[in-house]
N, C-alpha and C. Protein backbone atom coordinates (compact mmCIF):
# COMPACT_ATOMS: atom_id res chain seq x y z
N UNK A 1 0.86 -1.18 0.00
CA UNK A 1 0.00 0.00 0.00
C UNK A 1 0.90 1.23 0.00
N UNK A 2 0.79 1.95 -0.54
CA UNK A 2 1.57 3.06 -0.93
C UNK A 2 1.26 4.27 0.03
N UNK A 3 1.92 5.40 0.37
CA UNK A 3 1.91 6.26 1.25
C UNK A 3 0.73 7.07 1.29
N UNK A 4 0.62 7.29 -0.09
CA UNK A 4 -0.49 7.89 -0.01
C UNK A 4 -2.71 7.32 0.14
N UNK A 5 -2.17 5.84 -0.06
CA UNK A 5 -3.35 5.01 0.35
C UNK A 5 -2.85 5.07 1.64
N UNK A 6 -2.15 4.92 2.39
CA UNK A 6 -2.41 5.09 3.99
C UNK A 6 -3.44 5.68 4.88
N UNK A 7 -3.87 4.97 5.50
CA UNK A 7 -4.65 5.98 6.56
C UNK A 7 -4.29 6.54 7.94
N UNK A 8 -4.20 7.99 7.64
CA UNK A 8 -3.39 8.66 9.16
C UNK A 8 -4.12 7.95 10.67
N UNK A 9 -3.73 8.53 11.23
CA UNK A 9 -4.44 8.13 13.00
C UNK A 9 -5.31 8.92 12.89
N UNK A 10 -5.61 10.17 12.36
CA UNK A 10 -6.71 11.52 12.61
C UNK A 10 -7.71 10.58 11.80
N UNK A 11 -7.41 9.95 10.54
CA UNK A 11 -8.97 9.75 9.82
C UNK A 11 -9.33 8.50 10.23
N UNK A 12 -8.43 7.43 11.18
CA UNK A 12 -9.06 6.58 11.43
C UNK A 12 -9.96 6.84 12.61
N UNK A 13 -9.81 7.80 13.50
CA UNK A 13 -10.08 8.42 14.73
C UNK A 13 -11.89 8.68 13.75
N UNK A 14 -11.58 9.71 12.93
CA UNK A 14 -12.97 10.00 12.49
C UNK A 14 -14.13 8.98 12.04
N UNK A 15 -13.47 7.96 11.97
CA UNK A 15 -14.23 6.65 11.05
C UNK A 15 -14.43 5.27 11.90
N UNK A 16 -14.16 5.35 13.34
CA UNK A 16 -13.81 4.12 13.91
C UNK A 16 -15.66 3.52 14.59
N UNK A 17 -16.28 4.34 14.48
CA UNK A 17 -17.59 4.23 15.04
C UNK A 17 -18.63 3.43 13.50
N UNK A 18 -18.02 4.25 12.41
CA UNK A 18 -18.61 3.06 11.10
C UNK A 18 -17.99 1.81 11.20
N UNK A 19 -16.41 1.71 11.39
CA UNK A 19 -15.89 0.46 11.60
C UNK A 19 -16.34 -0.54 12.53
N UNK A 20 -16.74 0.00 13.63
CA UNK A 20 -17.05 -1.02 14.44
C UNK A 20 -18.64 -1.01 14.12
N UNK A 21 -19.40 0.00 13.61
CA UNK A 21 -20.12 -0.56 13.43
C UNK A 21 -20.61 -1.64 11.73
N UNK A 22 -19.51 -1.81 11.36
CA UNK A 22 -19.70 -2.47 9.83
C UNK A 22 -20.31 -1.84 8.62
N UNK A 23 -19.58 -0.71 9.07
CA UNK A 23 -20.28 0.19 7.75
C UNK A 23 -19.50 0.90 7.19
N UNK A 24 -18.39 0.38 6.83
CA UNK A 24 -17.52 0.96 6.04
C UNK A 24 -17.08 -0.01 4.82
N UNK A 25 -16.81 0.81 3.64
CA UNK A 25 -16.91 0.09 2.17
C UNK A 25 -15.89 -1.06 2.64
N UNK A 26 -15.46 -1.98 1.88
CA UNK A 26 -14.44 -2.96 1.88
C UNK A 26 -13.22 -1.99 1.72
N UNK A 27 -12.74 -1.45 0.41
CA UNK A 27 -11.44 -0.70 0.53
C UNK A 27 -11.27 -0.05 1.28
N UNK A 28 -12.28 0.68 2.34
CA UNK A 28 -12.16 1.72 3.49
C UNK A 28 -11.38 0.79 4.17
N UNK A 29 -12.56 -0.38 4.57
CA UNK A 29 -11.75 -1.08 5.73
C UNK A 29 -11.28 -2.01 5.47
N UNK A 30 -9.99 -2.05 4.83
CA UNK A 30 -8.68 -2.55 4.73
C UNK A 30 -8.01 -1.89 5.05
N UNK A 31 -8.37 -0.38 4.48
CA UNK A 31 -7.20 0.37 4.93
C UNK A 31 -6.92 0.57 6.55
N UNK A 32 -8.39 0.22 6.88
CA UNK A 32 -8.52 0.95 8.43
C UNK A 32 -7.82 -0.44 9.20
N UNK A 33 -7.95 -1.63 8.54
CA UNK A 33 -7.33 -2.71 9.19
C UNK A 33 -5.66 -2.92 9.15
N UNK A 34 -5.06 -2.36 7.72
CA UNK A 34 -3.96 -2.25 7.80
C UNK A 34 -3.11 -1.37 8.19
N UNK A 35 -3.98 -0.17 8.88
CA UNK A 35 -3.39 1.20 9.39
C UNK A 35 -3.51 0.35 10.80
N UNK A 36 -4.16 -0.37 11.61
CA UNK A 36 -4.44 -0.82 12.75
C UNK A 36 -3.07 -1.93 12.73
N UNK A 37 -2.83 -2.87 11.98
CA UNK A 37 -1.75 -3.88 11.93
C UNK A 37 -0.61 -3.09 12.44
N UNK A 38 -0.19 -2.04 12.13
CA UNK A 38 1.28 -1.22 12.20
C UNK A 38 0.99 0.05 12.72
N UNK A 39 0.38 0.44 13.72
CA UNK A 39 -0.06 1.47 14.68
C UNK A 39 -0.64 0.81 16.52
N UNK A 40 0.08 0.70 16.97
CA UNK A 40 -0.50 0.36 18.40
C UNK A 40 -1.41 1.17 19.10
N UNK A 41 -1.07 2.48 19.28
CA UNK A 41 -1.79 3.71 19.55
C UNK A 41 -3.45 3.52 19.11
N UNK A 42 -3.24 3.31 17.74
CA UNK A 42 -4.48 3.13 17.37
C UNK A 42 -5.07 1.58 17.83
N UNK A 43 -4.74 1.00 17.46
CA UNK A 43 -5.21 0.00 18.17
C UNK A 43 -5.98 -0.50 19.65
N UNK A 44 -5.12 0.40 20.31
CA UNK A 44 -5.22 0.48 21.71
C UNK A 44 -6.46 1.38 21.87
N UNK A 45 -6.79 2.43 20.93
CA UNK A 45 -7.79 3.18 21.13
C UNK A 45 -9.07 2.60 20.69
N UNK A 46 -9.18 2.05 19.62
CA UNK A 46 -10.11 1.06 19.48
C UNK A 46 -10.51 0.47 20.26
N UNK A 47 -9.92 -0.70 20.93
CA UNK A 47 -9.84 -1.70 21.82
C UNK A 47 -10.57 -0.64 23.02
N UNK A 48 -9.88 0.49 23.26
CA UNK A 48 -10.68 1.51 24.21
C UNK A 48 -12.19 1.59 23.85
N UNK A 49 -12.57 2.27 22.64
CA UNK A 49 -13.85 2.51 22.12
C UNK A 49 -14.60 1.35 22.56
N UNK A 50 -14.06 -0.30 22.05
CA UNK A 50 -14.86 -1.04 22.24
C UNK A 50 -15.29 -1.88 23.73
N UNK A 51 -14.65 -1.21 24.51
CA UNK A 51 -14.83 -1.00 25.75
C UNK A 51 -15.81 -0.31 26.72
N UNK A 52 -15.84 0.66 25.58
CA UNK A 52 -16.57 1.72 26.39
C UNK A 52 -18.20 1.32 25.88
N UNK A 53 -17.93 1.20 24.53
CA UNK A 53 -19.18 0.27 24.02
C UNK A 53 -20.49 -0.54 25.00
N UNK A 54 -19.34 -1.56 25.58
CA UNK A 54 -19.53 -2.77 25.80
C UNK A 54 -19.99 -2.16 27.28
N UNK A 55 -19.69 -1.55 27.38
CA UNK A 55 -19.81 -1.29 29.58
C UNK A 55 -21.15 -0.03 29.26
N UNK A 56 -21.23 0.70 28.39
CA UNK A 56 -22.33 1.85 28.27
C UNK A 56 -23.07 1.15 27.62
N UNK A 57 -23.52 0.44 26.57
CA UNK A 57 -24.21 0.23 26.08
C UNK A 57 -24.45 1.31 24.57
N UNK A 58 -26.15 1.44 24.63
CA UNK A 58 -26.24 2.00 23.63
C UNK A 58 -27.45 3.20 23.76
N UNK A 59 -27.60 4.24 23.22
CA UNK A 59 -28.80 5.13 23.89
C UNK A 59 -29.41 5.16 22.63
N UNK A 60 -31.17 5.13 22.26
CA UNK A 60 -31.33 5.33 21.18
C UNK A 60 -31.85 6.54 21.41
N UNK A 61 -32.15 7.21 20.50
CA UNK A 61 -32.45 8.75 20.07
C UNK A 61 -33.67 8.96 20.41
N UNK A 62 -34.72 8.07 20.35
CA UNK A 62 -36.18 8.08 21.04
C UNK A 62 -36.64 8.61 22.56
N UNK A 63 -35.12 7.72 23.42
CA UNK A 63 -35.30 7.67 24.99
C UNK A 63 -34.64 8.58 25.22
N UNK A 64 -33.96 9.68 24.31
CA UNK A 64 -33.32 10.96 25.11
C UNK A 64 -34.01 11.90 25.64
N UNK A 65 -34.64 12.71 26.67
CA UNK A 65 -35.46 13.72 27.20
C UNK A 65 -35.02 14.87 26.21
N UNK A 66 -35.96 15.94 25.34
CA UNK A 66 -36.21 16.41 24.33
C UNK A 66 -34.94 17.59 24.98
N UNK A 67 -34.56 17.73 26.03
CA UNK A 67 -33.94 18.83 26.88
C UNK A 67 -32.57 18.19 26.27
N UNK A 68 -32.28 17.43 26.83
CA UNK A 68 -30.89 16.43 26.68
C UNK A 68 -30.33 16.40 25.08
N UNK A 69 -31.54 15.99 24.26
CA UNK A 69 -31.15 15.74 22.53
C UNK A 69 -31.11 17.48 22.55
N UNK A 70 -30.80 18.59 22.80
CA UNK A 70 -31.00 19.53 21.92
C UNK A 70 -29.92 20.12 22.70
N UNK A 71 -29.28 19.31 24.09
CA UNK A 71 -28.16 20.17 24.71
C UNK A 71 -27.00 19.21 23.85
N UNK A 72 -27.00 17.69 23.21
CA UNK A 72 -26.35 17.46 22.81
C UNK A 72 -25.66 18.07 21.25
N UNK A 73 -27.27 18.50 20.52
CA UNK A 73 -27.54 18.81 19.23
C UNK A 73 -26.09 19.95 19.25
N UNK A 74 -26.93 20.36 20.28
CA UNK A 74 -25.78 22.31 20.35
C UNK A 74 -24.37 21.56 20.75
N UNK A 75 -24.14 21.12 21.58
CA UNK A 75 -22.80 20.75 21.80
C UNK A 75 -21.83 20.37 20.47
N UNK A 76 -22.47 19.19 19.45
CA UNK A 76 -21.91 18.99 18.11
C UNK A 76 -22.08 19.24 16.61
N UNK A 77 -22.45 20.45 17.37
CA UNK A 77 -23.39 21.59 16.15
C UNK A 77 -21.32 21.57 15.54
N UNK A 78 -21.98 21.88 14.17
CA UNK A 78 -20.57 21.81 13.22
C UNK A 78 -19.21 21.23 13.38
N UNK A 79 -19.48 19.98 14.09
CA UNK A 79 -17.89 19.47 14.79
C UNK A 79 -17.95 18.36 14.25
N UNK A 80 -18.51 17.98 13.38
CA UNK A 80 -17.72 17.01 12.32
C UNK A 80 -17.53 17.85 10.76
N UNK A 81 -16.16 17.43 10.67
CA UNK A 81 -15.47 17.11 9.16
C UNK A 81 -15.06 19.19 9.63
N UNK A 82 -14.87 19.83 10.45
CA UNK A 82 -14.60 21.56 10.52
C UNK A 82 -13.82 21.30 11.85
């Protein structure tokens, strides 16, 4: 895989929540598997994520109190991909 097919630590960081959840194309995640083979850091953070997973569970968007979904809304108002 060539340098520029690499995937940094920042974009696997952005993408690790499709990964674990199986929703990333096949060529995505190869890359994301072979950036994980030769990165520990990352690895280790994963292994974190899926931790945190596993002990929190999961909240669906239904059971949030209408107060809560709109303090979160504002909190990640424009904070992906800026």
């Amino acid at each position: 895989m060539s340098t520029a097919e690499q995937l940094r630590c920042m974009e696997l960081v952005e993408i690790v929540t499709e990964y674990l959840e199986g929703g990333l194309p096949p060529g995505q995640r190869a890359r994301f598997e072979a950036h994980l083979a030769g990165c520990d850091g990352c690895t280790t953070y994963v292994e974190q994520i899926r931790r945190t997973i596993a002990l929190c569970g999961s909240v669906d968007a239904g059971s949030l109190d209408p107060a809560a979904r709109a303090a979160l809304v504002q909190a990640f108002h424009g904070w992906a991909g800026e």
